[in-house]
Protein backbone atom coordinates (compact mmCIF):
# COMPACT_ATOMS: atom_id res chain seq x y z
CA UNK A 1 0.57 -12.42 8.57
CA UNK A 2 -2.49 -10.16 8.25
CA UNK A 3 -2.39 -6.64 10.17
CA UNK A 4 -6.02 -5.27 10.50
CA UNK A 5 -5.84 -1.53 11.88
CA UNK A 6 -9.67 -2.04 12.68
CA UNK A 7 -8.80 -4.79 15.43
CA UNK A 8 -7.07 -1.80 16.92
CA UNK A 9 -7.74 1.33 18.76
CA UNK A 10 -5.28 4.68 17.56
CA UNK A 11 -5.59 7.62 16.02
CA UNK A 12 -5.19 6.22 12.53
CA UNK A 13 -8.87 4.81 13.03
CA UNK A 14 -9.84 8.68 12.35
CA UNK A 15 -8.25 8.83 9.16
CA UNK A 16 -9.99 6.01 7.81
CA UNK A 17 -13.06 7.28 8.95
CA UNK A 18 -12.55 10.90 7.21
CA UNK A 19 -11.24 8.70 3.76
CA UNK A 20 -15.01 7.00 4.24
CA UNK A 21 -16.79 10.14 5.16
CA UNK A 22 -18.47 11.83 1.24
CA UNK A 23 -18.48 15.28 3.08
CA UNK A 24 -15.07 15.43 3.95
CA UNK A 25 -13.91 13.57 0.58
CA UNK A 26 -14.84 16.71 -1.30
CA UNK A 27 -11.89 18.41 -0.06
CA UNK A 28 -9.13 16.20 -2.29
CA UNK A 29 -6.17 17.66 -0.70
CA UNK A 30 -7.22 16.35 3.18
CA UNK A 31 -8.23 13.21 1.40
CA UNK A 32 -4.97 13.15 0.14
CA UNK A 33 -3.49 13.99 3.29
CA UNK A 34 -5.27 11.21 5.54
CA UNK A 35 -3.57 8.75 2.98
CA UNK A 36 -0.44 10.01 3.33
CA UNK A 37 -0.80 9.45 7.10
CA UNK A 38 -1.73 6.24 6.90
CA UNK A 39 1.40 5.59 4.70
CA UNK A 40 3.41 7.11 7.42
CA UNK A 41 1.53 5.02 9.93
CA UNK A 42 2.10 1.72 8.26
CA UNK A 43 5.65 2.12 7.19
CA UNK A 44 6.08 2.89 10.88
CA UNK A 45 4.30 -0.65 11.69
CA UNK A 46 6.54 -2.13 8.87
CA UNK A 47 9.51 -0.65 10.34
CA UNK A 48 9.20 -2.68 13.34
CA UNK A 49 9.84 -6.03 11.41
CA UNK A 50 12.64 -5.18 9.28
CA UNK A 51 16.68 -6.05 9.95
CA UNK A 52 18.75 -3.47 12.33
CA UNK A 53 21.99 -3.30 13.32
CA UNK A 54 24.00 -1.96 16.15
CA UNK A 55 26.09 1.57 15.15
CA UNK A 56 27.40 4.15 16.69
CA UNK A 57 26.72 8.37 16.33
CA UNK A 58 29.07 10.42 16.89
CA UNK A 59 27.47 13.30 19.08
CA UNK A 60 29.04 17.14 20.47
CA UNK A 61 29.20 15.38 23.47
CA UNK A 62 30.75 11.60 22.80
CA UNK A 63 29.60 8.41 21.08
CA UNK A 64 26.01 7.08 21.22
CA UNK A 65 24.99 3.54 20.65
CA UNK A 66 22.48 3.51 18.03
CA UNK A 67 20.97 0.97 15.12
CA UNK A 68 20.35 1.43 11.67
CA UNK A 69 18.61 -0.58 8.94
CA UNK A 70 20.63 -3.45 7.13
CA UNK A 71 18.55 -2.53 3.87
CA UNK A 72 16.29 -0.15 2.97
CA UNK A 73 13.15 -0.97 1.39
CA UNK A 74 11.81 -0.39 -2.40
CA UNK A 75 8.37 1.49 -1.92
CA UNK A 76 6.24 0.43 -4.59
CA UNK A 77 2.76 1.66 -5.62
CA UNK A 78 0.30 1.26 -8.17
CA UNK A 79 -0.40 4.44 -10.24
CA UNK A 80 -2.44 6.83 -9.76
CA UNK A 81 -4.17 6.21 -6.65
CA UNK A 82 -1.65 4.73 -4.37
CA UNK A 83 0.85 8.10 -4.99
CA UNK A 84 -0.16 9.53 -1.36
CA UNK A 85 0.11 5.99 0.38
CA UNK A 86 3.37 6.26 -1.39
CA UNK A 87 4.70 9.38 -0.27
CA UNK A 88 3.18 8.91 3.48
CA UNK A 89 5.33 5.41 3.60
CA UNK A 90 8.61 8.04 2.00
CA UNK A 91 8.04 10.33 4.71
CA UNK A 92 9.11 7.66 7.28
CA UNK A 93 11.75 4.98 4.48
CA UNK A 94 13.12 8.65 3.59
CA UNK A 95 16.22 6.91 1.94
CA UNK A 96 14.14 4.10 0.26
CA UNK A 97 14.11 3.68 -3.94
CA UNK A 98 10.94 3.83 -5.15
CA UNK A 99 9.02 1.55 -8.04
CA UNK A 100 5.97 2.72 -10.11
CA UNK A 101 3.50 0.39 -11.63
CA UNK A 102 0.12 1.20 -14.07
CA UNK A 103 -2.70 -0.83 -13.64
CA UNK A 104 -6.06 -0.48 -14.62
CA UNK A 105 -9.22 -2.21 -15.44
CA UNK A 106 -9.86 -3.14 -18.53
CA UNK A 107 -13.34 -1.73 -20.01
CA UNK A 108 -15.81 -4.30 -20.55
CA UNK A 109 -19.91 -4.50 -20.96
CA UNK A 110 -20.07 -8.18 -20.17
CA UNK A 111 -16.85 -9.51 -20.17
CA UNK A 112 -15.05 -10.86 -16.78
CA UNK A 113 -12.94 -8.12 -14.92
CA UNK A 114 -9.81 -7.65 -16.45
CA UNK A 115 -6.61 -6.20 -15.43
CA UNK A 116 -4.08 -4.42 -17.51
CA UNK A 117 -0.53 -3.47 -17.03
CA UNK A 118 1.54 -1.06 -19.33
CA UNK A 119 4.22 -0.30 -17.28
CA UNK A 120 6.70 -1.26 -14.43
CA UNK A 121 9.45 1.53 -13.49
CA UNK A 122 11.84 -0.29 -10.97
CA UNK A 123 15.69 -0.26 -9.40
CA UNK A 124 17.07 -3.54 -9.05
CA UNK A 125 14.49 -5.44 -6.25
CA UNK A 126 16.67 -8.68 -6.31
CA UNK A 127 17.49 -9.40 -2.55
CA UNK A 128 15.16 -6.54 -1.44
CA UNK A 129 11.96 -5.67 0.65
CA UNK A 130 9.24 -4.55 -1.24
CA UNK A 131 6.43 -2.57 0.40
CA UNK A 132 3.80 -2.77 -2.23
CA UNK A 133 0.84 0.40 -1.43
CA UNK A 134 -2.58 0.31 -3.02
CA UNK A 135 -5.40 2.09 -1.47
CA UNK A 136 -8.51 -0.48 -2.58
CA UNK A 137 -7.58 -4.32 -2.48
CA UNK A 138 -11.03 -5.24 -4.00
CA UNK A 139 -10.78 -8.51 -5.83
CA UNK A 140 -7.00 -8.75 -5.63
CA UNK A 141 -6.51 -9.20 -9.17
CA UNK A 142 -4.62 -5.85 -9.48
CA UNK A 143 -2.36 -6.77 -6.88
CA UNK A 144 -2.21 -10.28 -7.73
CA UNK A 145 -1.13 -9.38 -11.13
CA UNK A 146 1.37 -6.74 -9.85
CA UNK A 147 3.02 -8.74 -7.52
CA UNK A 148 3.82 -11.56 -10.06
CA UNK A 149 5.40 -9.69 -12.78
CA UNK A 150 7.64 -8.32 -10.36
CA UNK A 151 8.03 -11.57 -8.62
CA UNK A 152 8.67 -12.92 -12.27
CA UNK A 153 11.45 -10.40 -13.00
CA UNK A 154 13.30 -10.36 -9.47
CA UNK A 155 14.06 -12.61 -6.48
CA UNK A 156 12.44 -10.89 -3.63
CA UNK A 157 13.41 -11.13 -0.22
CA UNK A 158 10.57 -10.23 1.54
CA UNK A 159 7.18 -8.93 0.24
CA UNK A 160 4.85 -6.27 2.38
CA UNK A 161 1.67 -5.51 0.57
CA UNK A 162 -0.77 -2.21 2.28
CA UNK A 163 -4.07 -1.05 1.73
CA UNK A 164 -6.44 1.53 3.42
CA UNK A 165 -9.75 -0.70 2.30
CA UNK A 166 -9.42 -4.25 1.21
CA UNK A 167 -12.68 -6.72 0.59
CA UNK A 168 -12.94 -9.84 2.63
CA UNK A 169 -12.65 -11.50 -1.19
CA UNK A 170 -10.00 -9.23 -1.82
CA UNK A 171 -7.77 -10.41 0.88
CA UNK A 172 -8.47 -14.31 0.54
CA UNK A 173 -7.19 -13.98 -3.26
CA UNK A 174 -4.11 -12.00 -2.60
CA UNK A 175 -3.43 -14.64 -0.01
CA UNK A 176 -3.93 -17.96 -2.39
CA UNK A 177 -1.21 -16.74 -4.39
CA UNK A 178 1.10 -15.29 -2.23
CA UNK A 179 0.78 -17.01 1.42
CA UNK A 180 4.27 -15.94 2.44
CA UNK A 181 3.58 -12.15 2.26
CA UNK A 182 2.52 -9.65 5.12
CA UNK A 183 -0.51 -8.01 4.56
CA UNK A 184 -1.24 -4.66 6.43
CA UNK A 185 -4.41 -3.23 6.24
CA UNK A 186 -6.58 -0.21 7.58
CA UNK A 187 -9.88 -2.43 7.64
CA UNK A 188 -11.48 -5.26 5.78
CA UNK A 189 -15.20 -5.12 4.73
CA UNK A 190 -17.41 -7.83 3.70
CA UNK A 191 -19.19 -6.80 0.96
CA UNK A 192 -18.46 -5.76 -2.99
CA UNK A 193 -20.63 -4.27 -5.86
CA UNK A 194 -21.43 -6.06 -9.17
CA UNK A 195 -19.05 -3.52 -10.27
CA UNK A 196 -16.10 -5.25 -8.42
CA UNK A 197 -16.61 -1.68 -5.91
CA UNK A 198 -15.86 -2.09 -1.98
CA UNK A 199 -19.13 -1.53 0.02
CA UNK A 200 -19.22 0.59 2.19
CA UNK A 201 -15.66 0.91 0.73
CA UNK A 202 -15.14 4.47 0.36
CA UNK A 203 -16.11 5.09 -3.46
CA UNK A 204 -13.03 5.54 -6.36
CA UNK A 205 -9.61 6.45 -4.10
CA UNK A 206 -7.85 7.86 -7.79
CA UNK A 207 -10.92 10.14 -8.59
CA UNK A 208 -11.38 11.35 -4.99
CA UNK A 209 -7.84 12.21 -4.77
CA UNK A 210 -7.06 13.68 -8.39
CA UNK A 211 -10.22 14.10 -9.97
CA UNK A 212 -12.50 12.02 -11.96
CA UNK A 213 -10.96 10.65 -14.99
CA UNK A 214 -12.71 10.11 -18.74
């Protein structure tokens, strides 16, 4: 399952917009911001798939006949970028563990695009749905790669994957490997750089959020 936000018409279309726009994405904290909505507005899209079950809330008045979730989720993002995505998605899962990966690419002249990962911080994700929140899903090799060492260490139950941006490339590779996950997405474009950069994309999502890095 594939969820493209562009095939739709809400308010979230605006956020995307301002995360494209380079005059509003010199003001880091609403860039920031806008992906912390679209967190919230995923996890709320998310929330509409996952288990419920029938309770009831005690009220001043009497009993009410309400539902709550059979599990909570395990947010997971991919540091630094995906923090706001993150937090948006925490806003709405406000009981859900969280899990913290580093990934980065590797710097080479000439050398294929390589992905490196130092470090995985993680509850117990055996039985449990993972919402995994990147903002770029370029070539997919980050998430790929991030997806199979946790796959590798637990026995998922169910695996939700988000991004703001994601390549048409991007999206094809994540799927190969992982056919069984949903895929939510704020838009797909066609187009990359030689760089491995989304075009029009909306430029680096870690620098424009917490400044350029060395």
């Amino acid at each position: 399952m594939i969820f493209d936000l562009s095939k739709t018409t809400s308010i979230a279309n605006v956020f995307i917009a301002e995360l494209r726009d380079e005059k509003i994405q010199q003001d880091a904290m609403r860039f920031r911001k806008n992906l912390e909505r679209l967190g919230e507005f995923f996890a709320w899209e998310i929330s509409k798939t996952l288990e419920y079950e029938d309770t009831q809330t005690q009220t001043p008045l009497g009993i009410a006949q309400t539902k709550k979730l059979q599990q909570q989720p395990v947010l997971a993002t991919i540091l630094r970028a995906g923090l706001p995505m993150q937090q948006g998605m925490l806003n709405v899962f406000d009981q859900a563990e969280s899990a913290f990966i580093t990934a980065y690419r590797k710097p080479h002249k000439s050398a294929p695009l390589e992905i490196q990962i130092d470090y995985i911080s993680a509850p117990d994700l055996t039985n449990k749905v993972i919402i995994l929140a990147d903002p770029m899903l370029a070539t997919g090799l980050s998430m790929v790669l991030c997806c199979k060492e946790l796959l590798a260490a637990y026995k998922i139950k169910e695996l939700h994957i988000v991004a703001a941006i994601a390549s048409t490339e991007g999206v094809k590779h994540v799927r190969a490997f992982f056919p069984e996950a949903k895929i939510w997405l704020g838009a797909i474009d066609e187009e990359m750089t030689s760089k491995s950069y989304i075009v029009p994309g909306l430029g680096d999502a870690g620098d424009l959020a917490y400044g350029t890095k060395l």
